[in-house]
N, C-alpha and C. Protein backbone atom coordinates (compact mmCIF):
# COMPACT_ATOMS: atom_id res chain seq x y z
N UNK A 1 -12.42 -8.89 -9.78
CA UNK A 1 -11.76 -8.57 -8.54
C UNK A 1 -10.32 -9.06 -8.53
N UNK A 2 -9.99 -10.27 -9.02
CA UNK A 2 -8.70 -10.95 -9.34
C UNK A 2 -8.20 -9.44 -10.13
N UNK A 3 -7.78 -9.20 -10.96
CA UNK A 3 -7.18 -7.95 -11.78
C UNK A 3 -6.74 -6.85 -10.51
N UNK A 4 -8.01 -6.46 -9.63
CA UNK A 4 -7.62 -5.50 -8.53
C UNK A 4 -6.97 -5.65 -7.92
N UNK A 5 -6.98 -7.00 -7.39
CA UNK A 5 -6.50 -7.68 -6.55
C UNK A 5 -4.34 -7.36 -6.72
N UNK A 6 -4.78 -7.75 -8.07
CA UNK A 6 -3.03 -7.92 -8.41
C UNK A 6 -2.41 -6.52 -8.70
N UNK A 7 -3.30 -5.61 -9.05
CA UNK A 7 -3.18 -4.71 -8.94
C UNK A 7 -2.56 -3.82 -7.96
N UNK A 8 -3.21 -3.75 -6.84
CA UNK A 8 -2.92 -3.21 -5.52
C UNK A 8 -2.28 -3.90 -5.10
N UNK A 9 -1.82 -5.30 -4.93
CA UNK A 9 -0.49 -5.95 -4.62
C UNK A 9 0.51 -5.36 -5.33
N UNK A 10 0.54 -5.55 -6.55
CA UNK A 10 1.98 -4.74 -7.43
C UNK A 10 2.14 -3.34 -6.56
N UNK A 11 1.67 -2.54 -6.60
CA UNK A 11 1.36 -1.12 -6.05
C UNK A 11 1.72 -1.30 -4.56
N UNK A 12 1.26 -2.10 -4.08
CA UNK A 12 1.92 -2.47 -2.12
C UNK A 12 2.95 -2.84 -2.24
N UNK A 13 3.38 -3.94 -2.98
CA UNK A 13 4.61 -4.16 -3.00
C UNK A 13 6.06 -3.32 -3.42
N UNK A 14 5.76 -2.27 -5.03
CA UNK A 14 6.41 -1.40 -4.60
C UNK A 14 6.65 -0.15 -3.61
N UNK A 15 5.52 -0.08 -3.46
CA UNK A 15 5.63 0.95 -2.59
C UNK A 15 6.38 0.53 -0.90
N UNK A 16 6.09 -0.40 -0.49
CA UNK A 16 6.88 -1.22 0.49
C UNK A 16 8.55 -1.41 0.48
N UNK A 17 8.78 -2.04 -0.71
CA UNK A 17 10.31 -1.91 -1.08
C UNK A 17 10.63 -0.70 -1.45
N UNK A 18 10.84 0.06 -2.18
CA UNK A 18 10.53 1.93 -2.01
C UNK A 18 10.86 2.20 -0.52
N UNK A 19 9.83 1.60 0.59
CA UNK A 19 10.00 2.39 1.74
C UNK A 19 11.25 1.82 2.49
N UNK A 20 11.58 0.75 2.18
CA UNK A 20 12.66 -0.06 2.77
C UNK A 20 13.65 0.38 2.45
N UNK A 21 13.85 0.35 1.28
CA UNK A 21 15.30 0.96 0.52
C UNK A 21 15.54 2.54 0.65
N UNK A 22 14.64 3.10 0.84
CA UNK A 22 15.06 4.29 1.30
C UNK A 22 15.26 4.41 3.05
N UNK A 23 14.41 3.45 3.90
CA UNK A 23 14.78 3.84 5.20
C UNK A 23 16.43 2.41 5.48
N UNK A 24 17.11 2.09 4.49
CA UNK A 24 18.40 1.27 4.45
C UNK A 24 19.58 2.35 3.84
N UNK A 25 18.67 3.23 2.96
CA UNK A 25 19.51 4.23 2.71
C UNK A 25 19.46 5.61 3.63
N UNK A 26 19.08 5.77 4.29
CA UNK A 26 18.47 6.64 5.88
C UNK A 26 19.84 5.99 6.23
N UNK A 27 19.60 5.15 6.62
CA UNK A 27 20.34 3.88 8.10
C UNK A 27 22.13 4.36 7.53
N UNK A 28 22.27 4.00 6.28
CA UNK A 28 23.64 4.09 5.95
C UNK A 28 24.15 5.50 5.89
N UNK A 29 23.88 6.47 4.89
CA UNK A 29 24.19 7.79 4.99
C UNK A 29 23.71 9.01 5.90
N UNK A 30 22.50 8.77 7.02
CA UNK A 30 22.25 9.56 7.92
C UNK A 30 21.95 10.83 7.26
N UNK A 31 20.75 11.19 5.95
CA UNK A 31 20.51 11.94 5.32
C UNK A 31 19.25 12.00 5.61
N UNK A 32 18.79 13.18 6.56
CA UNK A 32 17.27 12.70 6.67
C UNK A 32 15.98 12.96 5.22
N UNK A 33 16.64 13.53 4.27
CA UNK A 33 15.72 13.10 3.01
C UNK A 33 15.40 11.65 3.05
N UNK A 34 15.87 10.77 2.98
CA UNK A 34 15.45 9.49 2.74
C UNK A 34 15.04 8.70 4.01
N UNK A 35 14.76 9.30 5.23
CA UNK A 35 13.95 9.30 6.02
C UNK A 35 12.54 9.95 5.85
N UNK A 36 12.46 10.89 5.37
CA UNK A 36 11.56 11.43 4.74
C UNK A 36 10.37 10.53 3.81
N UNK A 37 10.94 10.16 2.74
CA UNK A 37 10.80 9.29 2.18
C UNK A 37 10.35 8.33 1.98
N UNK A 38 10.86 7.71 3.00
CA UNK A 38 10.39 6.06 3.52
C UNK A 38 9.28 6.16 4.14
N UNK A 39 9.13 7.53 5.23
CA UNK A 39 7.63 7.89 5.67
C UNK A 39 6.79 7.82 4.65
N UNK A 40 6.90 8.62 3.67
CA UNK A 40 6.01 9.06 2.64
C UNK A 40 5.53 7.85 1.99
N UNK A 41 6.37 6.92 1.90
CA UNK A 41 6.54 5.50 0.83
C UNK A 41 5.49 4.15 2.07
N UNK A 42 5.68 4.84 2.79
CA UNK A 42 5.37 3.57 3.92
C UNK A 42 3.60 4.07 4.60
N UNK A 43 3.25 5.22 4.61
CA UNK A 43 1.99 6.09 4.19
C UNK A 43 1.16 5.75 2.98
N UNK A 44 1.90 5.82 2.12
CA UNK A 44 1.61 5.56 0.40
C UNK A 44 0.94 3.94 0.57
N UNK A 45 1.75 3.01 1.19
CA UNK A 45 1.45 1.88 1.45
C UNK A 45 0.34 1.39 2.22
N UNK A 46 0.18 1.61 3.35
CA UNK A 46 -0.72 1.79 4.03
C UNK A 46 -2.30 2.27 3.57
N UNK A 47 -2.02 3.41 2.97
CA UNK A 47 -3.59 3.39 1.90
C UNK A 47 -3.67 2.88 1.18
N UNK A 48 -3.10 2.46 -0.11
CA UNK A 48 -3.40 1.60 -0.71
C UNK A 48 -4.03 0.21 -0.07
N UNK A 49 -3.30 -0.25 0.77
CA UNK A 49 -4.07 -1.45 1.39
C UNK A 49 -4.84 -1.11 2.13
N UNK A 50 -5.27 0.07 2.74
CA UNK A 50 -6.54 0.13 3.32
C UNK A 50 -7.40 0.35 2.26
N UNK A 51 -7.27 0.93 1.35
CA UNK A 51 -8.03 0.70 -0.02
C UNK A 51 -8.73 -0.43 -0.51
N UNK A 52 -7.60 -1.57 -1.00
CA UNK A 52 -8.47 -2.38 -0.92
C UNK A 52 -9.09 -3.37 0.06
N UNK A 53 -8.64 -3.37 1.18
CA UNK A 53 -9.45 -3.64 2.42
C UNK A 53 -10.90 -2.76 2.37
N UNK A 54 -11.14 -1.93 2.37
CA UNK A 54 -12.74 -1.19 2.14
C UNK A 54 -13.10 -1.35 0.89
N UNK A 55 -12.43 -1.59 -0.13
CA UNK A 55 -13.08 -2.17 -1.62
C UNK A 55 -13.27 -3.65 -1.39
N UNK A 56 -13.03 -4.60 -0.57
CA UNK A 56 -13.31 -5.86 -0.83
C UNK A 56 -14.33 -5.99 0.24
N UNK A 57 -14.52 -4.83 1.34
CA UNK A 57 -15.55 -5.72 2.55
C UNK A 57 -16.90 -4.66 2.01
N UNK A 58 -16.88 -3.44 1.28
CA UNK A 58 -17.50 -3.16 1.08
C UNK A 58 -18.55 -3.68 -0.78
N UNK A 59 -17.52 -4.33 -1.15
CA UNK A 59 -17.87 -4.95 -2.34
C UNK A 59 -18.73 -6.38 -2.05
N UNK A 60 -18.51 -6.55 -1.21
CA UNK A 60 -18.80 -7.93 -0.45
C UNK A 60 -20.79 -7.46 0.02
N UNK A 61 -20.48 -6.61 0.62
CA UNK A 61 -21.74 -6.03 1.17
C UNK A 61 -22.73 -5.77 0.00
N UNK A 62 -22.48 -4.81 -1.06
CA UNK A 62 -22.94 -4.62 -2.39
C UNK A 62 -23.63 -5.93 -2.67
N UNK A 63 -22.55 -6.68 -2.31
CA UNK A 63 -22.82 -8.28 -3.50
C UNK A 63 -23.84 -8.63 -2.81
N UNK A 64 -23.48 -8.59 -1.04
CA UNK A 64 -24.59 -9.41 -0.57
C UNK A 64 -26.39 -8.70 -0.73
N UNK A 65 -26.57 -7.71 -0.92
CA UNK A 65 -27.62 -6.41 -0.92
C UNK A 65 -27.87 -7.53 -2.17
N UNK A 66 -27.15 -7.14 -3.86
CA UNK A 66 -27.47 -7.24 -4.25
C UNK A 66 -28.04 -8.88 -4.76
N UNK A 67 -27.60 -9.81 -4.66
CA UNK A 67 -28.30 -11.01 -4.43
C UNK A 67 -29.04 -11.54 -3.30
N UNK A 68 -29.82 -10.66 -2.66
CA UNK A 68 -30.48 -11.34 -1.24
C UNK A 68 -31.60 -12.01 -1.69
């Protein structure tokens, strides 16, 4: 789970900075592509961590089933 773990952090984390830097580049040039963008990047983010939020409470459940 450690490996996943760091996994989907690397992956949140870029995808987070991704969404930042494009909605800083929104903010400065007033191009709504990179408004666009930052939606898409900040979406992208959001599942992933709901991802592993339902991989860890549902892994949890598994575990508990399976050692009762």
């Amino acid at each position: 789970m450690t490996i996943f773990r760091w996994i989907i952090g690397v992956i949140s984390a870029l995808l987070v900075g991704g969404s930042v830097l494009s909605f800083v580049l929104f903010m400065a040039f007033d191009i709504n592509v990179w408004l666009e963008r930052a939606r898409s990047l900040r979406r992208g983010a959001y599942m992933a961590l709901l991802f592993w939020f339902n991989v860890e409470v549902w892994g949890r459940v598994v575990w508990t089933i399976i050692t009762w």
